[in-house]
Protein backbone atom coordinates (compact mmCIF):
# COMPACT_ATOMS: atom_id res chain seq x y z
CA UNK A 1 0.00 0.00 0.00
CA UNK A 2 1.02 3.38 -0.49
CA UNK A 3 1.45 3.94 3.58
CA UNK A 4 4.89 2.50 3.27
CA UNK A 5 6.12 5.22 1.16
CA UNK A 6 6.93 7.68 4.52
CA UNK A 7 10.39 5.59 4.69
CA UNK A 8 11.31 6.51 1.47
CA UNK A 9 10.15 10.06 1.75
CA UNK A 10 12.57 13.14 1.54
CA UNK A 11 11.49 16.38 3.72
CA UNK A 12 10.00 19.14 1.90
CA UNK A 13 11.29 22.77 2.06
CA UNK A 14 8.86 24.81 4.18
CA UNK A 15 8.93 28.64 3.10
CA UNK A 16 11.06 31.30 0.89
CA UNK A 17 14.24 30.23 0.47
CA UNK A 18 15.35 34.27 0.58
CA UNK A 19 18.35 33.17 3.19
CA UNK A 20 21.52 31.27 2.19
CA UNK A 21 22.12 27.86 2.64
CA UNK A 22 25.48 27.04 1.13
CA UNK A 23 28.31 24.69 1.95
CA UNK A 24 30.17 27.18 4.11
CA UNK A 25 26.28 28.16 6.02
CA UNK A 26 25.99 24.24 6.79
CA UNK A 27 29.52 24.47 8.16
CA UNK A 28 29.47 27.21 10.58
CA UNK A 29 26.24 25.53 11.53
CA UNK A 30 27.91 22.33 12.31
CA UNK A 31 30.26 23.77 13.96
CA UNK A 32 28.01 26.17 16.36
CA UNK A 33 26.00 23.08 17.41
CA UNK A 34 29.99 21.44 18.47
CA UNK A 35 30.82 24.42 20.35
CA UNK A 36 26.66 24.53 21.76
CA UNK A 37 27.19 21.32 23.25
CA UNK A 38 30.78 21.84 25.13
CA UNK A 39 29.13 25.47 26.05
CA UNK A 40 25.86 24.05 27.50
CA UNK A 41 27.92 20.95 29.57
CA UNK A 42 30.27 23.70 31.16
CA UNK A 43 28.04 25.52 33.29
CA UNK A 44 27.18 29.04 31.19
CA UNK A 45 24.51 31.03 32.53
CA UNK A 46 23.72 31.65 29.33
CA UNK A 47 20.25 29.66 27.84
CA UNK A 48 20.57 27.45 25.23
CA UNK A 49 17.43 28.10 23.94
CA UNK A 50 15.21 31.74 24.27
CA UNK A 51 11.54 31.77 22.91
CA UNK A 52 10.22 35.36 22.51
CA UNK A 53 6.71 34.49 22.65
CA UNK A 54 4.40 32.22 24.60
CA UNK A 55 1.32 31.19 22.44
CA UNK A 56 0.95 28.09 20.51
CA UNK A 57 4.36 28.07 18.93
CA UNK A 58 6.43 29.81 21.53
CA UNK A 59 5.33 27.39 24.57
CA UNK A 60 5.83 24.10 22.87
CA UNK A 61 8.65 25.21 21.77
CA UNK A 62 10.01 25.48 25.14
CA UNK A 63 8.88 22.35 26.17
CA UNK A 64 10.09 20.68 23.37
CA UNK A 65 13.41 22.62 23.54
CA UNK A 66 13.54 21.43 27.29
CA UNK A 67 13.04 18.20 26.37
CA UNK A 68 15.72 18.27 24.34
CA UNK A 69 17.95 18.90 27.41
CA UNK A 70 18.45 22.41 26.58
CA UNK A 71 18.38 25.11 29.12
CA UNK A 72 15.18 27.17 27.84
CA UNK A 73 13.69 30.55 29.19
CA UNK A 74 9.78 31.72 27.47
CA UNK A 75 9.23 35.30 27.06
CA UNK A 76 5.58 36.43 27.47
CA UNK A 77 4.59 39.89 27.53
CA UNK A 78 0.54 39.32 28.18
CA UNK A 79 0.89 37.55 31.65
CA UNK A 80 -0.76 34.40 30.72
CA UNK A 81 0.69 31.49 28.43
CA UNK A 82 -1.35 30.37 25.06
CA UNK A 83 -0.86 33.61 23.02
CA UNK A 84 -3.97 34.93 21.03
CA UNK A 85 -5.08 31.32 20.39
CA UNK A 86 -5.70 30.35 24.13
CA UNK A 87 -6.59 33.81 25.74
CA UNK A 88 -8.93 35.85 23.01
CA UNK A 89 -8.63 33.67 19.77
CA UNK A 90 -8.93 29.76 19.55
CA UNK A 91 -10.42 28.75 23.14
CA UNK A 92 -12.46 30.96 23.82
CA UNK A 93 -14.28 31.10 20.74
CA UNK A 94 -15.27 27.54 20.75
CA UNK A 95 -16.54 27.53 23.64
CA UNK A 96 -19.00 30.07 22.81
CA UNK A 97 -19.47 28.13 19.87
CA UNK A 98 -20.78 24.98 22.20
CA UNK A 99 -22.67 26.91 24.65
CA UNK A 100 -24.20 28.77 21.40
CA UNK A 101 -24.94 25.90 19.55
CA UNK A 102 -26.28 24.11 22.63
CA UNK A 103 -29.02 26.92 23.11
CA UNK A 104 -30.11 27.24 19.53
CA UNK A 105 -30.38 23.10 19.47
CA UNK A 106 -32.42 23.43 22.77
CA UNK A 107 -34.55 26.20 21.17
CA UNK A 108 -34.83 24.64 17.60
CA UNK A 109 -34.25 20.91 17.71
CA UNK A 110 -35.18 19.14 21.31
CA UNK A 111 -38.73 18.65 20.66
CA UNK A 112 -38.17 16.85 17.79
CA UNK A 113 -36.02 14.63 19.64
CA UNK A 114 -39.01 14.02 22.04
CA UNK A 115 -37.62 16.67 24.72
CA UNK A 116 -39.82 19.61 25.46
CA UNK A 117 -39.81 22.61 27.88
CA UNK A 118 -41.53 25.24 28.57
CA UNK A 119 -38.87 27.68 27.95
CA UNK A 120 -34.88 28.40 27.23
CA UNK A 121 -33.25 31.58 27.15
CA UNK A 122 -30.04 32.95 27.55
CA UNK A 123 -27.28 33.37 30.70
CA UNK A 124 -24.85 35.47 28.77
CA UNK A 125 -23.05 36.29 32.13
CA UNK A 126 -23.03 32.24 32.85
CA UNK A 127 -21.96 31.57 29.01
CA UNK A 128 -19.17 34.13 29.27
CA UNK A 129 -18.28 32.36 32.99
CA UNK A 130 -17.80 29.10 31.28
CA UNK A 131 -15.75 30.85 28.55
CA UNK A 132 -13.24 32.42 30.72
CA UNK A 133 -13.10 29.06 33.43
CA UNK A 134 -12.20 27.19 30.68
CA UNK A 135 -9.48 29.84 29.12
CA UNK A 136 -7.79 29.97 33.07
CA UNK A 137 -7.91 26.53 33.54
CA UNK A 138 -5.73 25.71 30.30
CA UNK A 139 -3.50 28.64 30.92
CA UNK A 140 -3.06 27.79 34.32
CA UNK A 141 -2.18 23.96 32.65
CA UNK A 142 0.80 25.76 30.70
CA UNK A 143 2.21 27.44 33.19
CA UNK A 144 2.56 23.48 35.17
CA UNK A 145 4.14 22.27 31.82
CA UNK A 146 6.80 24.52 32.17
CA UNK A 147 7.45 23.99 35.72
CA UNK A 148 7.09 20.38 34.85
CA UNK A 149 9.99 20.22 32.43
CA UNK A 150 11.86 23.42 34.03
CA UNK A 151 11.14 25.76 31.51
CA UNK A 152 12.17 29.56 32.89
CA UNK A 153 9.12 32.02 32.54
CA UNK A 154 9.90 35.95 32.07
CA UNK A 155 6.63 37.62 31.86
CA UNK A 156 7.27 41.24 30.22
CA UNK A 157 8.38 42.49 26.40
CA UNK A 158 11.20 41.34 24.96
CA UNK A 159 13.47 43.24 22.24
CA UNK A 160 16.71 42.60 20.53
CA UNK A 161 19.71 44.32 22.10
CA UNK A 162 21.95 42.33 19.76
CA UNK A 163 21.53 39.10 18.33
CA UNK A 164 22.06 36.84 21.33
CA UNK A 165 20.64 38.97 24.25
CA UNK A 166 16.81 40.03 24.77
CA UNK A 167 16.10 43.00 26.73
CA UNK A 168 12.53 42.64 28.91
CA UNK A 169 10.58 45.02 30.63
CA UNK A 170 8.85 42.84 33.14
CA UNK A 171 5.47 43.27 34.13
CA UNK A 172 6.87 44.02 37.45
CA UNK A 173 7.98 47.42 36.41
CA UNK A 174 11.54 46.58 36.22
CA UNK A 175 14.17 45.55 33.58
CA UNK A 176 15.96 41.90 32.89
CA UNK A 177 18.56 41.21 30.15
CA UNK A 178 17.62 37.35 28.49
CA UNK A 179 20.99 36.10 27.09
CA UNK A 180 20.80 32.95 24.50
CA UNK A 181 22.68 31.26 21.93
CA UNK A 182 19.31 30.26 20.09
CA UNK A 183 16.63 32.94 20.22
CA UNK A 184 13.42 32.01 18.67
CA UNK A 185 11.03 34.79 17.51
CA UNK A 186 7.12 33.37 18.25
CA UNK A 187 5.44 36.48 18.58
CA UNK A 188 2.63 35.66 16.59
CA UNK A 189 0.50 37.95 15.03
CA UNK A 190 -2.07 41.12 15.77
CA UNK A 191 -5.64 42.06 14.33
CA UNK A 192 -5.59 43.59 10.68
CA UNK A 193 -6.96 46.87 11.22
CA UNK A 194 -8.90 48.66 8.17
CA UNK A 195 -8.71 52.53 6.79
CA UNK A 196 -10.75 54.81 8.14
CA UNK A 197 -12.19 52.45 11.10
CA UNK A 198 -11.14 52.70 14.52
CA UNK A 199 -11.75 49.51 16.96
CA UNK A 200 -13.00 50.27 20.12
CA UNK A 201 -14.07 47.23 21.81
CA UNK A 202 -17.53 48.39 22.18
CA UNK A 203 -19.58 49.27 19.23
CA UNK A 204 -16.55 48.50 16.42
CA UNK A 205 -15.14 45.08 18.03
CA UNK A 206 -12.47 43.22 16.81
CA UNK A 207 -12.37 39.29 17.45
CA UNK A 208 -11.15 39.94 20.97
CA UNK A 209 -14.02 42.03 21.77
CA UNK A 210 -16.94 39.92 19.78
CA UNK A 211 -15.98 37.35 22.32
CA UNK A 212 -16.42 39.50 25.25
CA UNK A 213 -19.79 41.51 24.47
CA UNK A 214 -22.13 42.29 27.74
CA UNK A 215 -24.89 42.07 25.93
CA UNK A 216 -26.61 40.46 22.81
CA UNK A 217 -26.18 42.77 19.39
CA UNK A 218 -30.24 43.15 17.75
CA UNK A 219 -28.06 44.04 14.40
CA UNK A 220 -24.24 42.76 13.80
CA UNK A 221 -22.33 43.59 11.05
CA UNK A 222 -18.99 41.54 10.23
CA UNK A 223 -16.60 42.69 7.97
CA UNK A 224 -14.94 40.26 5.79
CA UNK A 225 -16.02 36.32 5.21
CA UNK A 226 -13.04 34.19 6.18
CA UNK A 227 -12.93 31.71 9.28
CA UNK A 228 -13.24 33.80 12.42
CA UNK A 229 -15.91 36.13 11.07
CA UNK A 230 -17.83 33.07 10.39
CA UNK A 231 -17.87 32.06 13.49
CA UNK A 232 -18.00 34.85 15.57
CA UNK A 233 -21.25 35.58 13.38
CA UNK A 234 -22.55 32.04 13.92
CA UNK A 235 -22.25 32.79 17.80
CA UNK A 236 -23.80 35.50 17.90
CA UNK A 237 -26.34 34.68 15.04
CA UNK A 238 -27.67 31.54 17.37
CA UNK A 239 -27.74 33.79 20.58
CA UNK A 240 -30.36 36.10 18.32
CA UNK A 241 -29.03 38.43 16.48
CA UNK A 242 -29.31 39.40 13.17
CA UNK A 243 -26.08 38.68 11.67
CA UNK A 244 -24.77 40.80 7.83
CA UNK A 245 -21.33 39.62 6.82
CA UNK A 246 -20.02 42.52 4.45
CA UNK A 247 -17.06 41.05 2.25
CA UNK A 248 -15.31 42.72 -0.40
CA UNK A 249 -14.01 39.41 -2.95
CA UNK A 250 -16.42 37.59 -4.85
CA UNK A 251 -16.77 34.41 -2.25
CA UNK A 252 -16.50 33.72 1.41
CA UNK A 253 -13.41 32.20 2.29
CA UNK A 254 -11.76 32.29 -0.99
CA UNK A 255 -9.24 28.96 -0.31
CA UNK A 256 -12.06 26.99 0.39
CA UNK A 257 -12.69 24.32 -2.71
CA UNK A 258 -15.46 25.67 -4.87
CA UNK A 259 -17.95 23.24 -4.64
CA UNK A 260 -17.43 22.92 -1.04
CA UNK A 261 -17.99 26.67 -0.62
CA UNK A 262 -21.44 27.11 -2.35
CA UNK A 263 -23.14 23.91 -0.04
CA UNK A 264 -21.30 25.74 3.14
CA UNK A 265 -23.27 29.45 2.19
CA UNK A 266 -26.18 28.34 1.47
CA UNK A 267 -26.19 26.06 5.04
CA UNK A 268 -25.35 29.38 6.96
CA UNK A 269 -27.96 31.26 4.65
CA UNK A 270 -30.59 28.91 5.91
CA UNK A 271 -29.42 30.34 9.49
CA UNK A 272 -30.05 33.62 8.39
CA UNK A 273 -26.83 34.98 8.10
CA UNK A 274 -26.82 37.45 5.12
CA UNK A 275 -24.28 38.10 2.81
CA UNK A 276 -23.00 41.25 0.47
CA UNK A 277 -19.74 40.01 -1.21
CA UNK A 278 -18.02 42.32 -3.54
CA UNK A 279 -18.62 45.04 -1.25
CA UNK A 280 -16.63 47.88 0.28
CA UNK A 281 -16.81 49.79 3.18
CA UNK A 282 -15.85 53.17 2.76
CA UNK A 283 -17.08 54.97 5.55
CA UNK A 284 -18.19 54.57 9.22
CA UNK A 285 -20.19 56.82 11.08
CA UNK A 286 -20.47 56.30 15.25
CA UNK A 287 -21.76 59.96 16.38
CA UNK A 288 -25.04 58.07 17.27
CA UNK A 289 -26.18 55.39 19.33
CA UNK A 290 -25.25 52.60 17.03
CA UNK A 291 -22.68 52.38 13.59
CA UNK A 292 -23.50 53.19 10.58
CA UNK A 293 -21.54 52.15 7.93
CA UNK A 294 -21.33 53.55 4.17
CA UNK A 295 -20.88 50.66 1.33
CA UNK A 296 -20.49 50.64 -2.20
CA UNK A 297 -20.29 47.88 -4.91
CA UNK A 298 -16.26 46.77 -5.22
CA UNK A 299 -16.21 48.00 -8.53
CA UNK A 300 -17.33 51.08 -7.34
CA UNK A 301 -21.09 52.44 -7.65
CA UNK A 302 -24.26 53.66 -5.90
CA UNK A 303 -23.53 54.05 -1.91
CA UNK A 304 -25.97 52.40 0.41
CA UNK A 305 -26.10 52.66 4.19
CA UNK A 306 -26.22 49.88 6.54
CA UNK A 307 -27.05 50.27 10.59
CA UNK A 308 -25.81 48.01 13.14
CA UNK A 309 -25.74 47.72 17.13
CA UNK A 310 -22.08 46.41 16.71
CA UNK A 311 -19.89 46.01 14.08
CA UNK A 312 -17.21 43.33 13.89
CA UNK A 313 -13.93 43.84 12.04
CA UNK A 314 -12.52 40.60 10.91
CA UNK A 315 -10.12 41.21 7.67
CA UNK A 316 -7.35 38.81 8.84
CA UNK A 317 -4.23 38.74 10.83
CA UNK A 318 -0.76 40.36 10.38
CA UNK A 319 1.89 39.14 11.98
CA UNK A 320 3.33 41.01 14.78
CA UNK A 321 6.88 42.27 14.48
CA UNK A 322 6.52 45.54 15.08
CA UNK A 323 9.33 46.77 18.76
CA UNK A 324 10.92 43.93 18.48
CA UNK A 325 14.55 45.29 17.87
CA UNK A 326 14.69 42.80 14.80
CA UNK A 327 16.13 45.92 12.62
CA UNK A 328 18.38 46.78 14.98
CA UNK A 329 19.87 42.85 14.61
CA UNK A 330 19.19 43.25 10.49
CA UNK A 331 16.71 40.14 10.45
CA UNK A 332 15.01 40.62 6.90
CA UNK A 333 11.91 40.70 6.94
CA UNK A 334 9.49 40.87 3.40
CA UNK A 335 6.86 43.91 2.60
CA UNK A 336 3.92 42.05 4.22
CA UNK A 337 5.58 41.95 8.05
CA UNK A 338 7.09 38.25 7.80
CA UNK A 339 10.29 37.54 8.76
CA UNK A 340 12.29 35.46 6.19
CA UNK A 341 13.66 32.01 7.43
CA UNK A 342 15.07 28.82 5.79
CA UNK A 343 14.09 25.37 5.74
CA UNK A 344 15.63 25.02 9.12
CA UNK A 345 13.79 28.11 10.67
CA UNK A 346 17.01 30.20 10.83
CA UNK A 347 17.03 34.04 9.74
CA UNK A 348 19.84 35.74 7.80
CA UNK A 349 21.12 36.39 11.62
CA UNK A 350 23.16 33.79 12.73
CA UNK A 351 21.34 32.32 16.11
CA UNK A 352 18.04 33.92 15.34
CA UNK A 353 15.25 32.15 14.22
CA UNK A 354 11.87 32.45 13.95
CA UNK A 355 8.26 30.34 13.94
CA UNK A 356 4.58 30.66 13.69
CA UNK A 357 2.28 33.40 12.35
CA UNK A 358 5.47 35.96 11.74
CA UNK A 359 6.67 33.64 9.16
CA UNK A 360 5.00 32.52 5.87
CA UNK A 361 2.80 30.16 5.80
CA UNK A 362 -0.96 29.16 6.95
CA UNK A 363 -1.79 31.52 10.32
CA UNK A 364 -2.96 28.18 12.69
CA UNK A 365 -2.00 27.66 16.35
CA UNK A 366 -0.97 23.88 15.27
CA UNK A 367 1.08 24.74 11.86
CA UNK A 368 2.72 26.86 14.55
CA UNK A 369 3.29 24.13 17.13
CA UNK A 370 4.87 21.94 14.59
CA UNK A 371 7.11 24.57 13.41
CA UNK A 372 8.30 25.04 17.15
CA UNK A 373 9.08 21.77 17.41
CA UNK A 374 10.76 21.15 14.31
CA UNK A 375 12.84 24.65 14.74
CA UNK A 376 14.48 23.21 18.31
CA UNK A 377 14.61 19.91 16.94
CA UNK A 378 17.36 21.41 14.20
CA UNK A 379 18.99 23.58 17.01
CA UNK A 380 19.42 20.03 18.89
CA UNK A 381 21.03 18.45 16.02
CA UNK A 382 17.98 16.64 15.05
CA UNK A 383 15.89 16.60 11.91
CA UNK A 384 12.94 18.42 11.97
CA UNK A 385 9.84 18.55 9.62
CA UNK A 386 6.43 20.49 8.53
CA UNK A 387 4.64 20.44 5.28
CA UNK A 388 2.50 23.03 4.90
CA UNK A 389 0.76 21.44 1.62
CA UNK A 390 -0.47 19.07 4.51
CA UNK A 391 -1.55 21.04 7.13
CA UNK A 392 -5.38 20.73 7.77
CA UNK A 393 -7.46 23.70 8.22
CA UNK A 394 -11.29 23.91 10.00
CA UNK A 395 -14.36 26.24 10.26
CA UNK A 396 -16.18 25.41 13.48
CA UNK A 397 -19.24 26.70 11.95
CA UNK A 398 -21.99 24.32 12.12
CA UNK A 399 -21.89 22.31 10.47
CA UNK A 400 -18.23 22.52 10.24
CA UNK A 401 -15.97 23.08 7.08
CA UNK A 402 -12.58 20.93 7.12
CA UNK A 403 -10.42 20.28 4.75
CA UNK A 404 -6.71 19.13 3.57
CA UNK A 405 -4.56 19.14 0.80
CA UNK A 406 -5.59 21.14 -2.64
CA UNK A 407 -8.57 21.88 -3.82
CA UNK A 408 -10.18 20.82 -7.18
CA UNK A 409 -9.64 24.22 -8.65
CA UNK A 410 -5.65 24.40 -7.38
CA UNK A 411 -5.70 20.71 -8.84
CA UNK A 412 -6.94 21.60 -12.15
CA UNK A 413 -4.98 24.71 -12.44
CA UNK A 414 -2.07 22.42 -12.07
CA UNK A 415 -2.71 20.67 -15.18
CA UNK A 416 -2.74 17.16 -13.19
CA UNK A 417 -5.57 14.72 -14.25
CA UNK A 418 -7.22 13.46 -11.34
CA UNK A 419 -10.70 12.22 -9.94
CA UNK A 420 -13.33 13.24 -7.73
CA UNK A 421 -15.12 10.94 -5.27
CA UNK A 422 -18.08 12.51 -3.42
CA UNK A 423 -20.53 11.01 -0.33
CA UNK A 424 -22.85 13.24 0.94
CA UNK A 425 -23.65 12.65 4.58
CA UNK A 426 -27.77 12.31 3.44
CA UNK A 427 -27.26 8.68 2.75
CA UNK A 428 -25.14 7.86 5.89
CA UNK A 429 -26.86 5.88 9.07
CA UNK A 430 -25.07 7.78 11.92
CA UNK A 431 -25.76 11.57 10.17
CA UNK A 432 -29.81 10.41 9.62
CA UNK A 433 -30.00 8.68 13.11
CA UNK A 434 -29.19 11.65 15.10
CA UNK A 435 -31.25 14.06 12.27
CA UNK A 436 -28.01 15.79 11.53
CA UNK A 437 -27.38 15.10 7.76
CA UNK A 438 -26.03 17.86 6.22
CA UNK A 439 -23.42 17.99 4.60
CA UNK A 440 -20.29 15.87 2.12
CA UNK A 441 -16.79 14.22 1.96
CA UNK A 442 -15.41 15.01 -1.39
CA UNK A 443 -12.10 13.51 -2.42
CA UNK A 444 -9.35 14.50 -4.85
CA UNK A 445 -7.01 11.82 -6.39
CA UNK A 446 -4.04 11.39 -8.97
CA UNK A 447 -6.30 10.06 -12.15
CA UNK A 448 -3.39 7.78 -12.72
CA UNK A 449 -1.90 6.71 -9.29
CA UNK A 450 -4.65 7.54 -7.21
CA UNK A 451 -2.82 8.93 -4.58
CA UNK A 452 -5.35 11.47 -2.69
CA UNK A 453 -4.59 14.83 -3.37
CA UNK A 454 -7.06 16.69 -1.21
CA UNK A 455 -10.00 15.83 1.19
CA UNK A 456 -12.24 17.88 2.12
CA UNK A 457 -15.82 17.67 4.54
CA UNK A 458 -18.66 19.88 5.45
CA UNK A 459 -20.29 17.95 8.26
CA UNK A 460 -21.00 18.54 12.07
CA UNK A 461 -17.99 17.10 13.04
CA UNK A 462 -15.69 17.58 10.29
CA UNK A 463 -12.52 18.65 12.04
CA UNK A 464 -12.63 15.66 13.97
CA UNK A 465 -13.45 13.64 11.02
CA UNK A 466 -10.58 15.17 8.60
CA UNK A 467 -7.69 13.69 10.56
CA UNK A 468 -7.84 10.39 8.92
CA UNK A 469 -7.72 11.86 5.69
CA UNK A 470 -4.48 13.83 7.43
CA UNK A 471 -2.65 10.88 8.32
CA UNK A 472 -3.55 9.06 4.54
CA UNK A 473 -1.81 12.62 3.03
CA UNK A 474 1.03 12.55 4.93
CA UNK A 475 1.81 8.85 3.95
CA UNK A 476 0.71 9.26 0.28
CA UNK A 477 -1.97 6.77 0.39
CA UNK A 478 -4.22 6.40 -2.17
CA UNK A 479 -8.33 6.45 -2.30
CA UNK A 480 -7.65 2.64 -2.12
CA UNK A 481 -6.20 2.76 0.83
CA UNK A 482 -8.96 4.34 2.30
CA UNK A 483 -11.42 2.29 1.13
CA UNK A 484 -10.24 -0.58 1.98
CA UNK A 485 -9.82 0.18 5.56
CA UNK A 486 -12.82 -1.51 7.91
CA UNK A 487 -14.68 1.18 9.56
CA UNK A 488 -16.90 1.22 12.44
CA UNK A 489 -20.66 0.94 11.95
CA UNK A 490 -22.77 3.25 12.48
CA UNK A 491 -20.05 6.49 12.18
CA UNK A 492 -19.84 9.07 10.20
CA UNK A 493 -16.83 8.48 9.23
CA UNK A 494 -18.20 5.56 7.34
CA UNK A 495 -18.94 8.42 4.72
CA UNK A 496 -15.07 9.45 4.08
CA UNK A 497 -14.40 5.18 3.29
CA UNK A 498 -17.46 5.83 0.43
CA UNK A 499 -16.32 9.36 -0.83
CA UNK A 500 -13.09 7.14 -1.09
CA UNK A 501 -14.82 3.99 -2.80
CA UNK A 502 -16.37 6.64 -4.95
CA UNK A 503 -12.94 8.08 -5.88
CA UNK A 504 -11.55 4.69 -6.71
CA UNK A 505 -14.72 2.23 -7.79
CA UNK A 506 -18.19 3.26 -6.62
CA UNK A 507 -20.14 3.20 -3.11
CA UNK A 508 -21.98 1.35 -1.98
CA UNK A 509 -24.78 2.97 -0.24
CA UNK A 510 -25.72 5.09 -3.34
């Protein structure tokens, strides 16, 4: 089977190959890791290992890099480990995802499950409770890893005073010099702010402040259609308000595959979420009570006026690089913010490297774990490895959106023949049983060697369900593979081993 092939696999390059790598680079590299070790067994004070940076990437990092047996120290400037992703991003969010979707299930689908009530409303005090209990709880879990594996935590900002030495302003008030022969940059990335609009928190939110509202929106506007304005307008959309998402391109969330896309919009249509794509905001006006924003057609045209309670601001990330001395050291960095590193993480700055968001590549908390542990894996001597072709990405919408690999369109552009196997989730037992059926797998494969080339699955769980079709990428199975693998009955993941009988032979169960 094709699973065997991961022995005879080479490791991919990751990102822009803008920094040297010649014979003489893999040299002096060779020979810093000699003089690393004897430096590290004779007592320095010096770390062997400093990690600007304390979400997703940074922290594993350091426990990874402690691991390793290297001496480690974490910079965090917010207080609390688990970056954006744990505090105001990731966490949080799904939990008012749950505790959303649990209300609007109560509300809309219990009595057709036999249980009735007389009533259901809202808590958003309690919902908000459970939020932040569950963000503490996970940060307070972080800070035992470290102490666990004897990771040394600096909470303040770090900046470059030179290449091997980190100046931090503790949250203290006072001021600590870091001093490492590895420093890792894991700073991750900020809120993409947008001309003419000012976030306040309040009436103009950005994600951090959707997830911390007092009070339920009547009318919420988001700007821009990608992942987290889905969701945050899902939350808030189930909770009762009436939810406009204002995006400017053609599509919501333009990487999604095609086909995928149009079944996903119309589901959150039927919630009554409303869309205007190709539309522009080009002026916002808060002198009243609520927001009223000015929009036009992309291409330009007649201006219309749209009123909201709150408006949400979600046009991406950027990654955050911005006081960190990195000038001062000369770290390149390209015109979008992102600092340029080689296939082993390293910047054109001898000892500095750098992970996560402020490099290129997908913007996830777990791309950005893996690339923290492959970075201290190659500081140790080791061989690390990420392929970003293979990282999976999810919309914990409901139903959710997951997917891996290319899409049809990237496939065809490509000029590759290839196959598509579909299942929709209609004609599988588990999905009908519990009246949840909406929804498809839909498979790409090599026409000729039917190695799967993307997978991707709207479905209610689909980011739970996607990870099998993770693990057949990364070992170059084929549809074959898949399909020939016994799955448990009745699951939904029955319905990825037909999309995969579909991509190879036919189903069965239509």
């Amino acid at each position: 089977m094709a699973m065997a092939s991961l022995a005879r696999r080479k490791a991919y390059l990751l990102v822009s190959r803008k920094v040297s790598s010649s014979p003489s680079d893999a040299f002096k590299y060779s020979f810093s890791l000699t003089n690393f070790s004897r430096g590290f067994a004779s007592g320095s004070d010096d770390n062997d290992v400093v990690i600007v940076g304390g979400g997703p990437g940074g922290y594993v990092a350091a426990i990874k890099a402690a691991q390793l047996g290297l001496k480690t120290t974490c910079i965090e400037k917010r207080g609390t480990l688990g970056g954006t992703c744990l505090n105001v991003g990731c966490i949080p969010s799904k939990a008012l995802l749950h505790s959303s979707h649990m209300y609007h299930e109560a509300k809309h689908s219990f009595a057709s499950h036999g249980v009735k009530f007389p009533s259901v409303e809202v808590d958003l005090p309690a919902m908000m409770g459970q939020k932040d209990k569950a963000v503490s709880n996970l940060t307070r879990g972080i800070e035992g890893l470290f102490k666990k594996n004897k990771v040394n935590y600096v909470k303040g900002y770090g900046k470059f005073i030179s290449p091997s030495e980190v100046s931090v302003d503790t949250l203290e008030g006072e001021n600590t010099v870091v001093k490492g022969k590895h420093i890792i940059v894991a700073t991750g990335s900020d809120v993409k702010s947008l001309p003419g609009i000012t976030i306040d928190e309040k009436r103009i939110v950005s994600s951090t402040g959707a997830l911390a509202l007092t009070e339920i929106p009547k009318k919420l506007v988001v700007i821009g259609a990608g992942y987290i304005g889905l969701e945050m307008g899902s939350v808030w959309g189930r909770l009762g308000s009436e939810v406009t998402v204002v995006e400017f391109a053609s599509d919501i969330v333009p990487t999604m595959d095609g086909e995928i896309r149009k079944q996903f919009q119309r589901s959150l249509e039927k919630q009554k979420m409303k869309f205007m794509l190709k539309t522009k905001v080009v002026g916002v006006d808060t002198s009243e009570d609520g927001v009223k924003l000015t929009l036009e057609p992309a291409a330009g045209g007649e201006q219309t006026i749209l009123e909201a309670d709150v408006v949400l601001v979600s046009a991406g990330r950027t990654p955050f690089t911005a006081g960190l001395g990195l000038e001062k050291i000369g770290v390149e960095i390209d015109k979008a913010g992102r600092i340029l590193v080689n296939e082993r993480f390293a910047t054109n700055v001898p000892g500095v490297y750098a992970i996560g968001d402020v490099i290129p590549g997908p913007m996830l908390a777990h791309k950005a774990e893996e690339d923290g542990v492959a970075c201290v894996e190659f500081i140790a001597g080791k061989h690390g490895h990420v392929d970003y072709d293979k990282v999976p990405g999810v919309v914990y919408t409901h139903p959710e959106v997951a997917s891996v690999g290319k899409t049809e369109e990237q496939v065809k552009e490509l000029g590759v023949a290839y196959r598509v196997g579909k299942f929709p989730f209609l004609a599988n037992s588990r999905a009908k049983a519990i009246d949840d059926a909406e929804g498809m797998v839909k498979i790409v494969a090599d026409k000729e060697t039917d190695k799967i080339l993307g997978v991707h699955i709207m479905a209610p769980n689909a980011g739970e369900l996607i990870h099998e079709a993770v693990l057949a990428i990364n070992y170059d199975a084929s549809s074959e593979d898949i399909a020939r693998v016994c799955h448990a009955h009745p699951t939904m993941s029955e319905a990825l081993k037909e999309a995969a009988m579909a991509t190879h032979d036919k189903p069965i169960h239509i």
